[in-house]
Each structure stands twice: as C-alpha cells, then as structure tokens.
Protein backbone atom coordinates (compact mmCIF):
# COMPACT_ATOMS: atom_id res chain seq x y z
CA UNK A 1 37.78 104.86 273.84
CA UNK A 2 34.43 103.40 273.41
CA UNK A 3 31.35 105.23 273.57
CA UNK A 4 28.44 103.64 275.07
CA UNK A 5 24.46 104.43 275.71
CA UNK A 6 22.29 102.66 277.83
CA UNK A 7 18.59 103.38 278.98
CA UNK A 8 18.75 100.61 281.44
CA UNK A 9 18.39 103.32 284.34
CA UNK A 10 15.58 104.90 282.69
CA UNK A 11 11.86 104.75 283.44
CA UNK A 12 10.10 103.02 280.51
CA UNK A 13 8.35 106.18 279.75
CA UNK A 14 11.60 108.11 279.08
CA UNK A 15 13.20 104.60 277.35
CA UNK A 16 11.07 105.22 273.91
CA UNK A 17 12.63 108.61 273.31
CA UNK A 18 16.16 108.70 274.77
CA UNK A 19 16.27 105.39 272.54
CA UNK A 20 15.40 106.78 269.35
CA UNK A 21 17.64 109.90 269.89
CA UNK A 22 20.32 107.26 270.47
CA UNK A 23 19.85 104.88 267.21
CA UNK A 24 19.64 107.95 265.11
CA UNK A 25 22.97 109.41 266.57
CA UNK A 26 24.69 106.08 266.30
CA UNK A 27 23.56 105.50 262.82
CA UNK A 28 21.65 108.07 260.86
CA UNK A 29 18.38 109.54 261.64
CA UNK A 30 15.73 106.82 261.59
CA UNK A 31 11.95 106.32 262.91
CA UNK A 32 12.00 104.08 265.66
CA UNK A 33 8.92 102.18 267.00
CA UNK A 34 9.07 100.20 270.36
CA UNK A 35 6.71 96.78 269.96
CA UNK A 36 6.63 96.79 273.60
CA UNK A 37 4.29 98.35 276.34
CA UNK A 38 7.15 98.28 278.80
CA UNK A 39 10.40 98.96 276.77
CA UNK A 40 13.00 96.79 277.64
CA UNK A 41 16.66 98.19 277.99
CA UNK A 42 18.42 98.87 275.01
CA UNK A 43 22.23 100.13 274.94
CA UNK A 44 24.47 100.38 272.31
CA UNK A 45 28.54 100.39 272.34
CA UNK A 46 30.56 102.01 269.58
CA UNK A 47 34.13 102.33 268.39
CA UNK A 48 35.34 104.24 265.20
CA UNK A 49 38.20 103.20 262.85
CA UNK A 50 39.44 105.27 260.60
CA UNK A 51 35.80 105.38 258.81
CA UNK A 52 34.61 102.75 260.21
CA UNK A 53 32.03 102.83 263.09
CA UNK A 54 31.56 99.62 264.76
CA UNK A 55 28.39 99.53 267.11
CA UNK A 56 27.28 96.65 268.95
CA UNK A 57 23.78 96.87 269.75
CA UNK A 58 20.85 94.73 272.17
CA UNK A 59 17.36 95.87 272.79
CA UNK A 60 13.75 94.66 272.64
CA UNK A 61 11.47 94.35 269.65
CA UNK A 62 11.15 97.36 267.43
CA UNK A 63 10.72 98.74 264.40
CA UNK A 64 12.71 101.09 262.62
CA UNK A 65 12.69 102.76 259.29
CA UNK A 66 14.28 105.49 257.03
CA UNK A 67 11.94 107.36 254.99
CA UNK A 68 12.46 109.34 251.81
CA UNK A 69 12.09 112.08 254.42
CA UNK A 70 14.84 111.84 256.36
CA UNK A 71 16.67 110.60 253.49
CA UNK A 72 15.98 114.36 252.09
CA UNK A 73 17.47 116.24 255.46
CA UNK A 74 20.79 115.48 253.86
CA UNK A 75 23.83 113.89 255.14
CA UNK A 76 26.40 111.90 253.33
CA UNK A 77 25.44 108.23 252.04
CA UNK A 78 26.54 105.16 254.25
CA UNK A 79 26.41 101.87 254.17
CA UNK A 80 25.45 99.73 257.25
CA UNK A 81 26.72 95.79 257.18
CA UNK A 82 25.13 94.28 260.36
CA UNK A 83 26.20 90.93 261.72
CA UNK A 84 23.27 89.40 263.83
CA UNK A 85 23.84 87.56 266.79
CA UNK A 86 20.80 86.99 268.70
CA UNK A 87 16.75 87.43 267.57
CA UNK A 88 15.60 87.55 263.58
CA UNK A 89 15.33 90.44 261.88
CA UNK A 90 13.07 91.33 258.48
CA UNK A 91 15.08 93.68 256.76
CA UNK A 92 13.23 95.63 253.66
CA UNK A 93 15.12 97.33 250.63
CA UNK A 94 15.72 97.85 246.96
CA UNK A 95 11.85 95.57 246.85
CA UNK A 96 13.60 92.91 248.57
CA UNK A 97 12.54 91.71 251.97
CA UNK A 98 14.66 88.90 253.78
CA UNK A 99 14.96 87.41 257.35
CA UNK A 100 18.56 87.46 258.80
CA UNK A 101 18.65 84.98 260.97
CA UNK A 102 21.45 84.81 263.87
CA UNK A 103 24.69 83.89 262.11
CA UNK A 104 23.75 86.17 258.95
CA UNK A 105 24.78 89.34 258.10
CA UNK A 106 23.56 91.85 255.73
CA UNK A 107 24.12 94.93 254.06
CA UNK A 108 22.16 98.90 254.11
CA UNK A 109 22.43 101.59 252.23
CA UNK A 110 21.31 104.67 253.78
CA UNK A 111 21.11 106.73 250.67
CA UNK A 112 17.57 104.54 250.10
CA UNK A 113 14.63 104.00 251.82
CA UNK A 114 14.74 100.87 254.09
CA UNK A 115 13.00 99.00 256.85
CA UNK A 116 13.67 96.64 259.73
CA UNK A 117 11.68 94.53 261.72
CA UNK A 118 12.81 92.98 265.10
CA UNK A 119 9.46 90.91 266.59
CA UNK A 120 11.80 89.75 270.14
CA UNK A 121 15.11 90.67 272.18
CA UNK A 122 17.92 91.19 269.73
CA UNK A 123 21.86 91.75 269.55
CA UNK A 124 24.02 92.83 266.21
CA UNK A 125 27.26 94.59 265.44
CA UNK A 126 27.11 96.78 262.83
CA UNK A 127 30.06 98.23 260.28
CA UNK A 128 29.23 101.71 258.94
CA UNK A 129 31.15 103.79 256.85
CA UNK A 130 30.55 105.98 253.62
CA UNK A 131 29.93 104.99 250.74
CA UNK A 132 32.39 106.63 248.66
CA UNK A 133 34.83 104.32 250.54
CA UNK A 134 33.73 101.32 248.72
CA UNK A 135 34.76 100.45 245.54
CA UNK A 136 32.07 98.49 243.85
CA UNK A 137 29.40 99.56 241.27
CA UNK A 138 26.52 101.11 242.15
CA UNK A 139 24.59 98.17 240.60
CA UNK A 140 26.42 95.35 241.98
CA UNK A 141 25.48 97.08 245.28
CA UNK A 142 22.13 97.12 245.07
CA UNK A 143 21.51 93.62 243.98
CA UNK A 144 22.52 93.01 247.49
CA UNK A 145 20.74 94.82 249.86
CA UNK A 146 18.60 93.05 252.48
CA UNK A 147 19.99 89.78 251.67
CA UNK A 148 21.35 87.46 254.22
CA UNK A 149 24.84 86.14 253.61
CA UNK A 150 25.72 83.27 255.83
CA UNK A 151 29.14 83.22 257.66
CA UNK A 152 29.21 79.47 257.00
CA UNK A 153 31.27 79.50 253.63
CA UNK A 154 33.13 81.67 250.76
CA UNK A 155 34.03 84.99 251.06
CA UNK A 156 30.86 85.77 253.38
CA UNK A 157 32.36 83.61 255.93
CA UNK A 158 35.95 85.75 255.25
CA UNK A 159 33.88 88.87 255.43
CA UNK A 160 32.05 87.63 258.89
CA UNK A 161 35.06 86.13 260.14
CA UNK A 162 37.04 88.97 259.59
CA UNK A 163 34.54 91.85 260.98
CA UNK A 164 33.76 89.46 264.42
CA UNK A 165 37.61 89.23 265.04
CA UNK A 166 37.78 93.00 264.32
CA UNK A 167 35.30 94.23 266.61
CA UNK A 168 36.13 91.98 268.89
CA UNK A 169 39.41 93.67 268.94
CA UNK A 170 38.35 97.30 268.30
CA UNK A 171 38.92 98.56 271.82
CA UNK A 172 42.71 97.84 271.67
CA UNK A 173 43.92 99.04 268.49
CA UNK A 174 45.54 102.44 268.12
CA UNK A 175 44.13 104.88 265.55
CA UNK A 176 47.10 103.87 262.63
CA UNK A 177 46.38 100.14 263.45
CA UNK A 178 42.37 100.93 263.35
CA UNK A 179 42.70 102.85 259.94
CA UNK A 180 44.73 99.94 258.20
CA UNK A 181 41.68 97.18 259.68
CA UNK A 182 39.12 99.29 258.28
CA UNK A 183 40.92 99.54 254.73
CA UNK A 184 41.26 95.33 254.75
CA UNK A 185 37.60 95.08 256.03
CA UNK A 186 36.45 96.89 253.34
CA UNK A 187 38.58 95.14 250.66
CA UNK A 188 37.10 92.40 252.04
CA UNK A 189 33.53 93.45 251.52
CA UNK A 190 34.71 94.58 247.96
CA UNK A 191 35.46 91.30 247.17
CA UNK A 192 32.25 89.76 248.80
CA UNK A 193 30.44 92.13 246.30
CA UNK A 194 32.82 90.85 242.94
CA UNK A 195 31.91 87.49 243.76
CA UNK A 196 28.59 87.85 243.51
CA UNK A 197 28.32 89.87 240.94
CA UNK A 198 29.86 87.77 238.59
CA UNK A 199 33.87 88.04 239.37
CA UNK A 200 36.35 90.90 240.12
CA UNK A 201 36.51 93.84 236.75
CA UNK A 202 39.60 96.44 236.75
CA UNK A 203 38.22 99.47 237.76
CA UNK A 204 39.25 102.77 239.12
CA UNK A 205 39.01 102.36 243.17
CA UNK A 206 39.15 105.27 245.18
CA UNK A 207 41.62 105.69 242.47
CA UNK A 208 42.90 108.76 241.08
CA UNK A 209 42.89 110.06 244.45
CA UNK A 210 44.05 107.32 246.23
CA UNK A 211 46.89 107.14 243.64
CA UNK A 212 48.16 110.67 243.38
CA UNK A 213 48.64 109.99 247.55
CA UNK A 214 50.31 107.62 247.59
CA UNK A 215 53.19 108.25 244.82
CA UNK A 216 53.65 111.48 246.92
CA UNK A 217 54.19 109.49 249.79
CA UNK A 218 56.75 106.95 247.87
CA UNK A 219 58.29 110.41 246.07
CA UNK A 220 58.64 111.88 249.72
CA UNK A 221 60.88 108.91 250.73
CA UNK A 222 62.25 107.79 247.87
CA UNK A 223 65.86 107.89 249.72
CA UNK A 224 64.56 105.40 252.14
CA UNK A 225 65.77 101.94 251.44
CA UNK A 226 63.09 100.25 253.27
CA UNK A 227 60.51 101.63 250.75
CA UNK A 228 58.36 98.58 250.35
CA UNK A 229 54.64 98.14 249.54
CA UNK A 230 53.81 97.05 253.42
CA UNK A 231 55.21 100.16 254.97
CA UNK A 232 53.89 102.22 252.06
CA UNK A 233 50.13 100.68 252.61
CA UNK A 234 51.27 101.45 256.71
CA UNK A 235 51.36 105.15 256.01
CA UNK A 236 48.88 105.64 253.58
CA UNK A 237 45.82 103.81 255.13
CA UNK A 238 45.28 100.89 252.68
CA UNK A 239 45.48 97.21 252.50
CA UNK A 240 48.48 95.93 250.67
CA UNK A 241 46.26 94.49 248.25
CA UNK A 242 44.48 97.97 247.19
CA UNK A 243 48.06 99.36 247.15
CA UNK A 244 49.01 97.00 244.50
CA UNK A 245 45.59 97.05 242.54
CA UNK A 246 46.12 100.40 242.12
CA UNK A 247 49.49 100.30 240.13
CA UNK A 248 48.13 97.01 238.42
CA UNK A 249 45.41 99.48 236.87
CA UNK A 250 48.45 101.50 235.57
CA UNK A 251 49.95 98.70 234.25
CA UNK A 252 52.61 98.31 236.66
CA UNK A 253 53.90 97.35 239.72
CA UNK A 254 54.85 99.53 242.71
CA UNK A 255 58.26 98.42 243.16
CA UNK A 256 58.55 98.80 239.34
CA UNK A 257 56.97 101.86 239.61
CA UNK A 258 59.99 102.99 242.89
CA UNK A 259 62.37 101.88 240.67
CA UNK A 260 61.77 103.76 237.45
CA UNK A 261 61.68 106.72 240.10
CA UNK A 262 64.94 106.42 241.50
CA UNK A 263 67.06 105.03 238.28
CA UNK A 264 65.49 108.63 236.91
CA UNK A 265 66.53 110.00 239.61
CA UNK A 266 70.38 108.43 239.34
CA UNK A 267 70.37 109.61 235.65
CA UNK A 268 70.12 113.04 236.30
CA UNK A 269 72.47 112.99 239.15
CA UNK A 270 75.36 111.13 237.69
CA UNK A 271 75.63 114.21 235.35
CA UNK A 272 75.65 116.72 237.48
CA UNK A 273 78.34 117.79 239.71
CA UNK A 274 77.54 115.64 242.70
CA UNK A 275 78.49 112.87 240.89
CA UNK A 276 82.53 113.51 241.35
CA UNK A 277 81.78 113.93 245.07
CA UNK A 278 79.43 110.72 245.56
CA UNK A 279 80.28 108.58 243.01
CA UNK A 280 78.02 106.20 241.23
CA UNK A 281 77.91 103.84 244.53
CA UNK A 282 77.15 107.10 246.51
CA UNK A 283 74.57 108.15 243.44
CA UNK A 284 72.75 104.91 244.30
CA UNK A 285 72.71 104.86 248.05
CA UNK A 286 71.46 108.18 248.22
CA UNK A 287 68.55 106.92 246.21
CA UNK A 288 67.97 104.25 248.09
CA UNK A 289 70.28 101.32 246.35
CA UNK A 290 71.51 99.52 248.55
CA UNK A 291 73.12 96.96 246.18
CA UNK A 292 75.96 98.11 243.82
CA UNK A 293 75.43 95.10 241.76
CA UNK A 294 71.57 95.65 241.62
CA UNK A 295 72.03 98.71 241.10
CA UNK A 296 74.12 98.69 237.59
CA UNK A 297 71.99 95.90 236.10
CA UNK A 298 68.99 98.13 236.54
CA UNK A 299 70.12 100.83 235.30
CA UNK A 300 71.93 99.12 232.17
CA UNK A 301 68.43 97.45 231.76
CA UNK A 302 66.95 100.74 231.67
CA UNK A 303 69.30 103.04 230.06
CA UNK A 304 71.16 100.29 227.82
CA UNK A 305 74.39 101.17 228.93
CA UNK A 306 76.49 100.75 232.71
CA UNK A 307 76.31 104.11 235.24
CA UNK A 308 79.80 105.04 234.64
CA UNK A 309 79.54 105.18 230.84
CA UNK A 310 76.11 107.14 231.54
CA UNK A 311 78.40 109.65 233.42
CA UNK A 312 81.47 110.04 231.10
CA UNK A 313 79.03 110.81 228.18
CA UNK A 314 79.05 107.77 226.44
CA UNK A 315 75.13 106.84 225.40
CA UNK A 316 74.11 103.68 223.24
CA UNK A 317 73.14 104.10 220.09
CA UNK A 318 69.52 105.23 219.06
CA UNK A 319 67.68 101.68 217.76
CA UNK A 320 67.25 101.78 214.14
C-alpha cells in the first residue's frame, strides 16, 4: 500500500515544519528551507520495492541540504536518482553544480554533502535504495553526481524509461514481483554508470554473497526439472542478467554450472545401491534428467565413458 503525506490541510505556519519532518522521513534527514512567505502545499507519495523506495513528490520552492552534520548522525549510505517532471532544480555535489531541467534525471549520494535548489512549484519521483546494492565503483559513481542525464537517448533514456513505467506501476505489483523490478532497475542504472565510465569491467557484484545464495537455492532443487535461470533469478531476487554475470565471473555458465551438479550427483548414485532399484533412467530423473538420451551424452562427455559402464565398474583409461 502506498504511503502518502500531505500538508495541504495545514495552516502555513504549521506547513514549514510538518514538511521538513516529512522530507527527512521519506528520504534521510535533511535541512529544509521554504522560499515562500506562505508555503504552498507539499505532499509526497511513496511505495517500497524490495529496496527500492519510490516517492513521488510536488511542493513549492525550497531549499534543502545535507550537511556533514547530519551526514555524521549515522545511518546507512543511499543513493537518491530523481526523475524531474515539473520546475528546475540546481542540484550541488562532488564540486559539481547542474540544473535538471524537466525531462532530466539525476543521481545523490547521501553518504556526501549535497544541495538542492528549487526557485518555483516542482514535481519529481525519486528511486532510493542503499548503496551497497549497486554494483559500480566508487569512482565511476562520483563522476556522476549532480549531473543531468536526459531521457532522450542511450541507456539514460532505458534507465528513465524504465523507472517512469515502474513507478507508474508500483502500486500493483506484489512484493516478489516488486523485488525482481527493483533488481532490473538497478542493473539498469549499473549499466548507465559502465557506459559512462568508459564500458562495462568484470567485477565482483554483490558477488560472493549473492553467489553463495543462489547455488544454495539451485542445490536445494536440484531434483526439479524446471531448474532454469528465469525461475532461479524468480526466487532469488535478481535480474536474469546479474544471475548470469555472476557465473560468467566464475567462468561458467549456470546451466553448465546445474549440470556439473547433477552428473556429480548421478556418479555417486549409480554406485551405490539405489542404482539396482532406479536404474540409470531412474538415476537421471531423480536428478532432474528428463532426457535419457541427454542424459548419457553428458555424462559420457563428462566422465568419458556411458552410465552403465560407470556402474558395472568399468572406467576409461587415465590420459597419458
């Protein structure tokens, strides 16, 4: 369910305060100055995604800044990507100072000091989540703070594209469906951050981690024929794409990775006493096989030699 704030009922001398309470509860604690005498209304709505928290925001002109003060209170780092829709904003960080104008979005980071000036009526979705669950260089990142990217073209217009649909449709996804969005929005913004730093680099995402969960997921359901990298991204809370970076940055695949797993698996079965219950066909199955034929040439391309020799004892001979 979303969860919305509004100060529209409030007289203008109670707007300035409830308002700052409510952008540093939404976002992370920030110094807020109104540029108006009367305040107009501000009100923001927000959903969360796995660790995503979309907020759409609209207000009157204001300032607001983090401070090395309230950087030092503590709390975890975040990032902040804001989409603006309506009104120009001055954004400040990393000695950079840009104007995102409506159509632009740009990125925070809320581990640094940062500023943001909004001189009329405004309106912006914003896409927070921590830091840790980005995988880009800490470098790369902060050549890119307060600069606009325009959702015209390349992968900014994938990234804008992507986060307007996704917002849009925030308010009707379940929590699985929300969790896998999140992972492919920030894949997305990974890649946004490659390409301007000078091209995707193998490097360890979320990885060891990330990794160790999900071969224990693929290990618990090995049995399961319908083992494939889309359901295995499903119940892990990637994007397909991280899924198979991941085993790229091992050197394999996953469903090379599965397979060495089961035919393993098969090995040590077929010589134990299961095996004259089951059978090599019933070996397979229950290791999710589901092709006799496909079966036997994998395993003969493994082990150099057919599952039934494997089980009578007969071995190939040690190369040279």
């Amino acid at each position: 369910m979303p969860a919305s704030l509004s100060t529209a009922r409030l007289s203008a001398s109670d707007r300035a305060q409830s308002w700052h309470e409510a952008v540093s509860h939404a976002f992370v604690p920030m110094t807020v100055d109104l540029l108006e005498e009367v305040p107009s209304p501000g009100a923001i709505v927000g959903h969360q995604l796995g660790p995503m928290r979309i907020s759409r925001v609209q207000a009157g002109p204001q300032v607001v800044t983090r401070s090395r003060r309230l950087i030092a209170d503590g709390g975890p780092p975040s990032l902040i990507i804001s989409l603006q829709e309506r009104g120009r904003a001055l954004k400040e960080q990393d000695g950079r100072e840009s104007v995102i104008q409506p159509g632009e979005f740009s990125i925070t980071d809320t581990s640094r000091v940062f500023r943001k000036k909004i001189e009329e009526g405004f309106a912006f979705t914003s896409f927070q989540f921590p830091r840790a669950e980005l995988d880009v260089p800490e470098r790369d990142l902060r050549a890119l703070t307060a600069t606009p990217f325009s959702g015209a073209e390349g992968t900014a217009a994938l990234v804008a594209a992507y986060l307007s649909r996704m917002a849009r449709e925030a308010d009707v996804l379940d929590e699985a469906v929300g969790r896998r969005a999140a992972a492919i929005a920030l894949d997305l913004v990974a890649l946004l951050v490659d390409d301007h730093s000078g091209g995707s680099r193998p490097r360890a995402p979320r990885s060891a981690a990330s990794l160790e969960r999900v071969k224990a997921h693929i290990l618990r359901n090995l049995r399961d024929p319908d083992l494939c990298p889309s359901t295995i991204a499903e119940a892990t809370f990637i994007s397909v794409r991280f899924l198979h970076k991941l085993f790229h940055l091992e050197g394999t695949t996953v469903s090379g990775w599965i397979r060495t797993q089961r035919l393993e698996r098969c090995s040590r079965d077929l010589l134990r006493p299961v095996a004259t219950e089951l059978g090599v066909a019933g070996i397979a199955r229950r290791w999710g096989f589901v092709n006799p034929s496909h079966f036997s040439r994998a395993f003969r391309a493994a082990y150099g030699t057919s599952p039934r020799d494997w089980q009578l004892g007969t071995r190939p001979d040690p190369a040279p």
